[in-house]
PDB file of N, CA and C in Angstrom:
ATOM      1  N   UNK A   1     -19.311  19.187   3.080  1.00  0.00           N
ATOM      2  CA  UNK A   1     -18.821  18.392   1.980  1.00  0.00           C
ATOM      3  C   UNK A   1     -18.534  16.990   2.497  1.00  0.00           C
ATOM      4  N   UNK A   2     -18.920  15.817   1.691  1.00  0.00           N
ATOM      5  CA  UNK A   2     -18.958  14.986   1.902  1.00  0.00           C
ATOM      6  C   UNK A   2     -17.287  14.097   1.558  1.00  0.00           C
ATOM      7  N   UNK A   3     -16.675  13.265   2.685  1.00  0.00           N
ATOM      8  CA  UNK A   3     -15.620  13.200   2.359  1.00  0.00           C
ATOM      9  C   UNK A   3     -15.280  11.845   0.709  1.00  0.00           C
ATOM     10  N   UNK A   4     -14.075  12.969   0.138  1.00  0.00           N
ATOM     11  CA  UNK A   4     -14.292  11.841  -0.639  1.00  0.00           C
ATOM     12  C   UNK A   4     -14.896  11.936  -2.433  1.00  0.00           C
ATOM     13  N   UNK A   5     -15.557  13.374  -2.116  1.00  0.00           N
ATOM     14  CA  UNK A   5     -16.231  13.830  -3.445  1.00  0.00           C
ATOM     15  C   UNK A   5     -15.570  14.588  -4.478  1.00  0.00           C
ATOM     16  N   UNK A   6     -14.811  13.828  -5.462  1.00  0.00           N
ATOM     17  CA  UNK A   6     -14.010  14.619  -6.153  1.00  0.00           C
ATOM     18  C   UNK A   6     -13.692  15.875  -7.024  1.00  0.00           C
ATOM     19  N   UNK A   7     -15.580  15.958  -7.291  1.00  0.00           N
ATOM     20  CA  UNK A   7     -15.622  17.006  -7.959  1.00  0.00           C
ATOM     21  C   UNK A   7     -15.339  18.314  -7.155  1.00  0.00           C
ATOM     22  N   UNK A   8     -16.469  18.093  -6.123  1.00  0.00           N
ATOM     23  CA  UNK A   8     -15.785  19.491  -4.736  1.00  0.00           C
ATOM     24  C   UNK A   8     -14.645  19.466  -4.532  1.00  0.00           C
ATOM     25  N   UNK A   9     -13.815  18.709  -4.468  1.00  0.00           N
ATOM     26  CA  UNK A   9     -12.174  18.942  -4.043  1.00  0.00           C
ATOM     27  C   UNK A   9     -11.587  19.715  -4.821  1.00  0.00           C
ATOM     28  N   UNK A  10     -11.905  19.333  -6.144  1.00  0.00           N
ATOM     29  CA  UNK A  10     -11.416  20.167  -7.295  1.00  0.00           C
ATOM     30  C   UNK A  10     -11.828  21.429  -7.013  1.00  0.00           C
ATOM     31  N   UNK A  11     -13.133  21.923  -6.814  1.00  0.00           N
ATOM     32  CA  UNK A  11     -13.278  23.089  -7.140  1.00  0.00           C
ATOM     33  C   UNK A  11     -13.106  23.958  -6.129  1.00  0.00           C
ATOM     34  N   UNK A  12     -13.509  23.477  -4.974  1.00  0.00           N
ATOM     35  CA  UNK A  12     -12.577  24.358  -3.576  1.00  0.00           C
ATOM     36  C   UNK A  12     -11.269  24.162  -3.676  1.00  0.00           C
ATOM     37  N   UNK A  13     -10.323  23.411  -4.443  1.00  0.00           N
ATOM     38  CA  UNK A  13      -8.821  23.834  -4.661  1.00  0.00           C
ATOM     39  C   UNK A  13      -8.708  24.933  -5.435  1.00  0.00           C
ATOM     40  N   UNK A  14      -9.249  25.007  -6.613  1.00  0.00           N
ATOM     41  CA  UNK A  14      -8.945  26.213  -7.059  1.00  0.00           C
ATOM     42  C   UNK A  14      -9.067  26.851  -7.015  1.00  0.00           C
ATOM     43  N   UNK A  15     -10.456  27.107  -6.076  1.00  0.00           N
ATOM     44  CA  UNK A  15     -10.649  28.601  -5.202  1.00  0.00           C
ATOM     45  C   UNK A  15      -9.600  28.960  -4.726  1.00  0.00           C
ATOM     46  N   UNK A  16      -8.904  28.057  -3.897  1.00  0.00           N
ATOM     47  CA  UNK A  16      -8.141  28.104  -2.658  1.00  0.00           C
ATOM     48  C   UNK A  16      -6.323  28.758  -3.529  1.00  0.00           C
ATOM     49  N   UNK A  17      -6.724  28.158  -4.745  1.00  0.00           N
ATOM     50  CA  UNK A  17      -5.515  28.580  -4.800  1.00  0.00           C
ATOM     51  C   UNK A  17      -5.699  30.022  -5.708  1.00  0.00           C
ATOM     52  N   UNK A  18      -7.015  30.191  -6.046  1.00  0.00           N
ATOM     53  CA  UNK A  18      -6.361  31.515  -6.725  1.00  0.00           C
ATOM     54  C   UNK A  18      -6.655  32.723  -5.749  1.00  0.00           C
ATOM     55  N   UNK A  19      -7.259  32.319  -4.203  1.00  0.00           N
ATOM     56  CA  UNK A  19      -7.566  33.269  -3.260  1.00  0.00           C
ATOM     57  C   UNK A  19      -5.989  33.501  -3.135  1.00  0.00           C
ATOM     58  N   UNK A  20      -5.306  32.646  -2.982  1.00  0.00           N
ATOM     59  CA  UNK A  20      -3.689  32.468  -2.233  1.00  0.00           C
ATOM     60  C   UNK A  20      -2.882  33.284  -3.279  1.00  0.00           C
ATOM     61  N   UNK A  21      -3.179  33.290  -4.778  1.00  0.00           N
ATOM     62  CA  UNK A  21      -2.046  34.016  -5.273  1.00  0.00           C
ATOM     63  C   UNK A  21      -2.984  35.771  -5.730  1.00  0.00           C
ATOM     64  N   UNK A  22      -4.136  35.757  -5.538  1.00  0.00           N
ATOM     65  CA  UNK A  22      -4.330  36.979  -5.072  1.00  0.00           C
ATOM     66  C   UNK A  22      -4.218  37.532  -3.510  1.00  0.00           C
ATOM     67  N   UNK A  23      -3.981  37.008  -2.882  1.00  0.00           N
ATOM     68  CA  UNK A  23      -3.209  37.441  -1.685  1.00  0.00           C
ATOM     69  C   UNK A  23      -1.324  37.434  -1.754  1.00  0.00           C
ATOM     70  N   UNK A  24      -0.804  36.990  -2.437  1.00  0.00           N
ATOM     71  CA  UNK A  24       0.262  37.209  -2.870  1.00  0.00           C
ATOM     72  C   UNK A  24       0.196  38.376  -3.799  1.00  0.00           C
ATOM     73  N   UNK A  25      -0.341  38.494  -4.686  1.00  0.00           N
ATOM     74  CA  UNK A  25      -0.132  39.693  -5.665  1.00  0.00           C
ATOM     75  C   UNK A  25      -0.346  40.875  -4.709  1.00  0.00           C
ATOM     76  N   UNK A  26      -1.376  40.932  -4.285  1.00  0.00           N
ATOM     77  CA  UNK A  26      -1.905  42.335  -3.242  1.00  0.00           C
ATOM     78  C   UNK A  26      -1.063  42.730  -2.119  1.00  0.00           C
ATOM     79  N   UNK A  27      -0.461  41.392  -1.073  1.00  0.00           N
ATOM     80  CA  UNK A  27       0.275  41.516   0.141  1.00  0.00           C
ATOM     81  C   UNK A  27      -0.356  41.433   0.947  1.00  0.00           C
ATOM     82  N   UNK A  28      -1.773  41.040   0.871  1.00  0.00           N
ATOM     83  CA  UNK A  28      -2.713  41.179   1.835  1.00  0.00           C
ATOM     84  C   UNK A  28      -2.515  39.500   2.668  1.00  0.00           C
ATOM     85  N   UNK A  29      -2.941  39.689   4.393  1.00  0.00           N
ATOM     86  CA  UNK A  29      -2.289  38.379   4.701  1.00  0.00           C
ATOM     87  C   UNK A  29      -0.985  38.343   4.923  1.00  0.00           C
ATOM     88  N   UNK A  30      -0.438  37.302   5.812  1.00  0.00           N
ATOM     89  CA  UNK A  30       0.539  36.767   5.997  1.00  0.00           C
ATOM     90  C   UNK A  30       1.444  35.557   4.578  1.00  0.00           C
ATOM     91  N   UNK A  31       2.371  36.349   4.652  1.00  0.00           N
ATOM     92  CA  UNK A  31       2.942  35.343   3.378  1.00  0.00           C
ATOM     93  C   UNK A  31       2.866  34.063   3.418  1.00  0.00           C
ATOM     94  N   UNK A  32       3.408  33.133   4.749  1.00  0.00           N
ATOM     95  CA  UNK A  32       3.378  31.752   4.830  1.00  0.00           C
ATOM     96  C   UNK A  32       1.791  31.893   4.903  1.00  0.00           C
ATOM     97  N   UNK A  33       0.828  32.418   5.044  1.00  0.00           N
ATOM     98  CA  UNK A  33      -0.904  31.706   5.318  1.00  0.00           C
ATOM     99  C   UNK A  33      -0.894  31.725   3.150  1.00  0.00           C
ATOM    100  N   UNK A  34      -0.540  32.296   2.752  1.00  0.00           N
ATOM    101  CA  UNK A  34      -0.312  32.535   1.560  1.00  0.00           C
ATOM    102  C   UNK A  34       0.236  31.176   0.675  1.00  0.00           C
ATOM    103  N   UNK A  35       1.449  31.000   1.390  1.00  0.00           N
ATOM    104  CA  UNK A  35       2.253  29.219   0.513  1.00  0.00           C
ATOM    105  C   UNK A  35       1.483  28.489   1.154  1.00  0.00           C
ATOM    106  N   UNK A  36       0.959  28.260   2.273  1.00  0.00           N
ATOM    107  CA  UNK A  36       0.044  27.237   2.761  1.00  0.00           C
ATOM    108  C   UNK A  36      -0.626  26.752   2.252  1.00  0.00           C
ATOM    109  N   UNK A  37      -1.464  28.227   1.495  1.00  0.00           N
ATOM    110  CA  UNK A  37      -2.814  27.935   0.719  1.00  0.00           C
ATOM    111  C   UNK A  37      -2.541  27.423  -0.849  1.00  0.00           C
ATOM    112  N   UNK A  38      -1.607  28.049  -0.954  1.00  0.00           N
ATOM    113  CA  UNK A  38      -0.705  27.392  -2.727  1.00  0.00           C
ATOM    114  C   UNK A  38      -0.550  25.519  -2.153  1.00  0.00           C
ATOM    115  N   UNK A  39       0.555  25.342  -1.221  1.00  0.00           N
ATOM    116  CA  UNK A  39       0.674  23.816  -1.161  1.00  0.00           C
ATOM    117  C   UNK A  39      -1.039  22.887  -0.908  1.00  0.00           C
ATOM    118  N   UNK A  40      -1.614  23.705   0.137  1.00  0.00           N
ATOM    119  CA  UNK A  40      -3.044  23.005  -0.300  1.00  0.00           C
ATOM    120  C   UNK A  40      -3.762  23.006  -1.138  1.00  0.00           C
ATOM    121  N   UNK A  41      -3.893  23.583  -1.739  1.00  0.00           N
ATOM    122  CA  UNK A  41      -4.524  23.844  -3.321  1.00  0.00           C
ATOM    123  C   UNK A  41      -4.238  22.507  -4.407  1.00  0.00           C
ATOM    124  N   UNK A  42      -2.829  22.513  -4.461  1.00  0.00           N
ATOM    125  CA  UNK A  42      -1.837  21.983  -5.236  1.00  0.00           C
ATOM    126  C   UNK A  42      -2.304  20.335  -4.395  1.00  0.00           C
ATOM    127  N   UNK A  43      -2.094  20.328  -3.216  1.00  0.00           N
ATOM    128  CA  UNK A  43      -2.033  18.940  -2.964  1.00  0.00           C
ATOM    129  C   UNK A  43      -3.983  18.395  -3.253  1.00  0.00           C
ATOM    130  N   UNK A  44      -4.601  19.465  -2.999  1.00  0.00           N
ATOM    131  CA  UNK A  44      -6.520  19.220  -3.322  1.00  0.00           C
ATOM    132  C   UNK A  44      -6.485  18.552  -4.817  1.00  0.00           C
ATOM    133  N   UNK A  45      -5.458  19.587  -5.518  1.00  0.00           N
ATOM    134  CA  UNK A  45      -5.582  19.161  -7.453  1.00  0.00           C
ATOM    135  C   UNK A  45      -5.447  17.920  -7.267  1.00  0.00           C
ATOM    136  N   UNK A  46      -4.208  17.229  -6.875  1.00  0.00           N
ATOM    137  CA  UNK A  46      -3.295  16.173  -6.931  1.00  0.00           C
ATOM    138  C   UNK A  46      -3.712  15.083  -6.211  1.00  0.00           C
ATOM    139  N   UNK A  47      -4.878  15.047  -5.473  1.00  0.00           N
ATOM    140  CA  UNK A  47      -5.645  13.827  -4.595  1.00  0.00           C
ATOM    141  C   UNK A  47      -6.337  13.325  -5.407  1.00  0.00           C
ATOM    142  N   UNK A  48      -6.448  11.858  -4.945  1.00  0.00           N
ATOM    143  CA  UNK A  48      -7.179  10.872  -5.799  1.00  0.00           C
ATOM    144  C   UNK A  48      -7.594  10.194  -5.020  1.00  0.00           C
ATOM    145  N   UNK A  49      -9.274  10.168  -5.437  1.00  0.00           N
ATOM    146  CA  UNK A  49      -9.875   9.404  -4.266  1.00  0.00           C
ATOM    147  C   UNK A  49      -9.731   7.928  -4.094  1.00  0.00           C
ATOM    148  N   UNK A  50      -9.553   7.283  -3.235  1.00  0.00           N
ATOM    149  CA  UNK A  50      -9.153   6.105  -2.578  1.00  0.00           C
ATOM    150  C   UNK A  50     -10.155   5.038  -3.353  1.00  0.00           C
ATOM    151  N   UNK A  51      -9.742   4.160  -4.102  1.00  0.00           N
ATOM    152  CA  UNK A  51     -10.192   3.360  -4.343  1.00  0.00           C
ATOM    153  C   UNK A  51     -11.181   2.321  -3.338  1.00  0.00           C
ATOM    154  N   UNK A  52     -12.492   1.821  -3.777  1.00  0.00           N
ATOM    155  CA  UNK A  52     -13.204   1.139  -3.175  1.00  0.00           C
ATOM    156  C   UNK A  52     -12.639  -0.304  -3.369  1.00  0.00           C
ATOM    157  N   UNK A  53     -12.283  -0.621  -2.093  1.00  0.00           N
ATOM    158  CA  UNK A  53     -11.975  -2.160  -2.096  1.00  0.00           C
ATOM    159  C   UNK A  53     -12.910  -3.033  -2.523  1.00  0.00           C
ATOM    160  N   UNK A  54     -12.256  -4.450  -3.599  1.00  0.00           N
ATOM    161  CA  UNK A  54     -12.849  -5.108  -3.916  1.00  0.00           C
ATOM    162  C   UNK A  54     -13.647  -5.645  -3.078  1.00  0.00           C
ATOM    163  N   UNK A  55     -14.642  -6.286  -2.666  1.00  0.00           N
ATOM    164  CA  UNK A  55     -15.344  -7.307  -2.098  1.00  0.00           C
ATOM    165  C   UNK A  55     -14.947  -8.644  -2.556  1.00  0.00           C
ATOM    166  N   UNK A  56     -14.382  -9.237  -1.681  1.00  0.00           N
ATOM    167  CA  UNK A  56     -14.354 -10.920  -2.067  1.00  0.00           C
ATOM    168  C   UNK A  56     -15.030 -11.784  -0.973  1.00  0.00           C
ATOM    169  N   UNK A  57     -15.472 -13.065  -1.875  1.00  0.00           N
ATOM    170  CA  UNK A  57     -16.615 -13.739  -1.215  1.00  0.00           C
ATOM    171  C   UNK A  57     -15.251 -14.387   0.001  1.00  0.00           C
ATOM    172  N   UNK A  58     -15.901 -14.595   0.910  1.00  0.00           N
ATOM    173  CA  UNK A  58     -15.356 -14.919   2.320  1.00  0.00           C
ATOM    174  C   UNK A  58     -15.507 -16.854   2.229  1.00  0.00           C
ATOM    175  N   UNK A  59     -14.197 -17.117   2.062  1.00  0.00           N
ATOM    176  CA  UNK A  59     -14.462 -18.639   2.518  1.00  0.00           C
ATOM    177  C   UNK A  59     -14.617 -18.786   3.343  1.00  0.00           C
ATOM    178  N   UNK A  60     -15.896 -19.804   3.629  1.00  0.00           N
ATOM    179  CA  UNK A  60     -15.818 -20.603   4.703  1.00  0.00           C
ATOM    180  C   UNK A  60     -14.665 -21.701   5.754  1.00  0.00           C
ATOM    181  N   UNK A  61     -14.800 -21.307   6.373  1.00  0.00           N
ATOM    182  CA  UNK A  61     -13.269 -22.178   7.545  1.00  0.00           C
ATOM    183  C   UNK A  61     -14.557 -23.305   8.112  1.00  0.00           C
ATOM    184  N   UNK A  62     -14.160 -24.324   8.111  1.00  0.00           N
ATOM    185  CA  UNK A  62     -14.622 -25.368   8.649  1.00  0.00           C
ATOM    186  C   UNK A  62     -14.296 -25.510  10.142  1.00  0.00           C
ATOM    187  N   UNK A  63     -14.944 -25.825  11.339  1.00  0.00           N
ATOM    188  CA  UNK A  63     -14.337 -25.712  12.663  1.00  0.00           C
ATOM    189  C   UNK A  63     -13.124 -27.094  12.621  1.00  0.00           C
ATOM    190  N   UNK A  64     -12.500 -26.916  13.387  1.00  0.00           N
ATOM    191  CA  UNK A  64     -10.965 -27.506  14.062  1.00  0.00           C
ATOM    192  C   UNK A  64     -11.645 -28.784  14.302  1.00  0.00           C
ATOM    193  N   UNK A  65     -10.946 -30.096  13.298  1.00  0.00           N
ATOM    194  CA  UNK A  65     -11.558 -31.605  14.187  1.00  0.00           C
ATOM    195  C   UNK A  65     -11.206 -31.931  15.237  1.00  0.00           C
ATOM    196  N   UNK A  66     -12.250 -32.436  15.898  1.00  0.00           N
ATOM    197  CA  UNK A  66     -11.204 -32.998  17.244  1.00  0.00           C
ATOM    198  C   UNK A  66     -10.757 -34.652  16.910  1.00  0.00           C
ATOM    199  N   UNK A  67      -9.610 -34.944  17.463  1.00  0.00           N
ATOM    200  CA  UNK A  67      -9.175 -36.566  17.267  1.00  0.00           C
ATOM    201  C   UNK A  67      -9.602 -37.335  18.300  1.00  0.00           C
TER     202      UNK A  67
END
């Protein structure tokens, strides 16, 4: 996965999180590998991909006069 692609984030979060609360319902797994996977899930929903910085045209600097 390419970093950054929002639609995949989404949808491997919600894998992630409904693997995590069917491992909670069952008992299967370690409980904390369990909230881990709930807080990552939750934080995958809740990411927003980083805005692309504007481009601005670059002034030119004139070199230093000499006196």
């Amino acid at each position: 996965m390419r970093k950054g692609e929002p639609g995949k984030v989404r949808t491997w979060s919600i894998i992630v999180l409904v693997v995590s609360v069917m491992g909670l319902i069952t008992g299967a797994g370690f409980f904390i590998g369990a909230i881990l996977g709930l807080v990552g899930g939750i934080l995958g929903l809740t990411w927003k991909s980083p805005a692309q910085p504007a481009t601005q045209p670059t002034a030119q600097t004139s070199a230093p006069q000499e006196q």
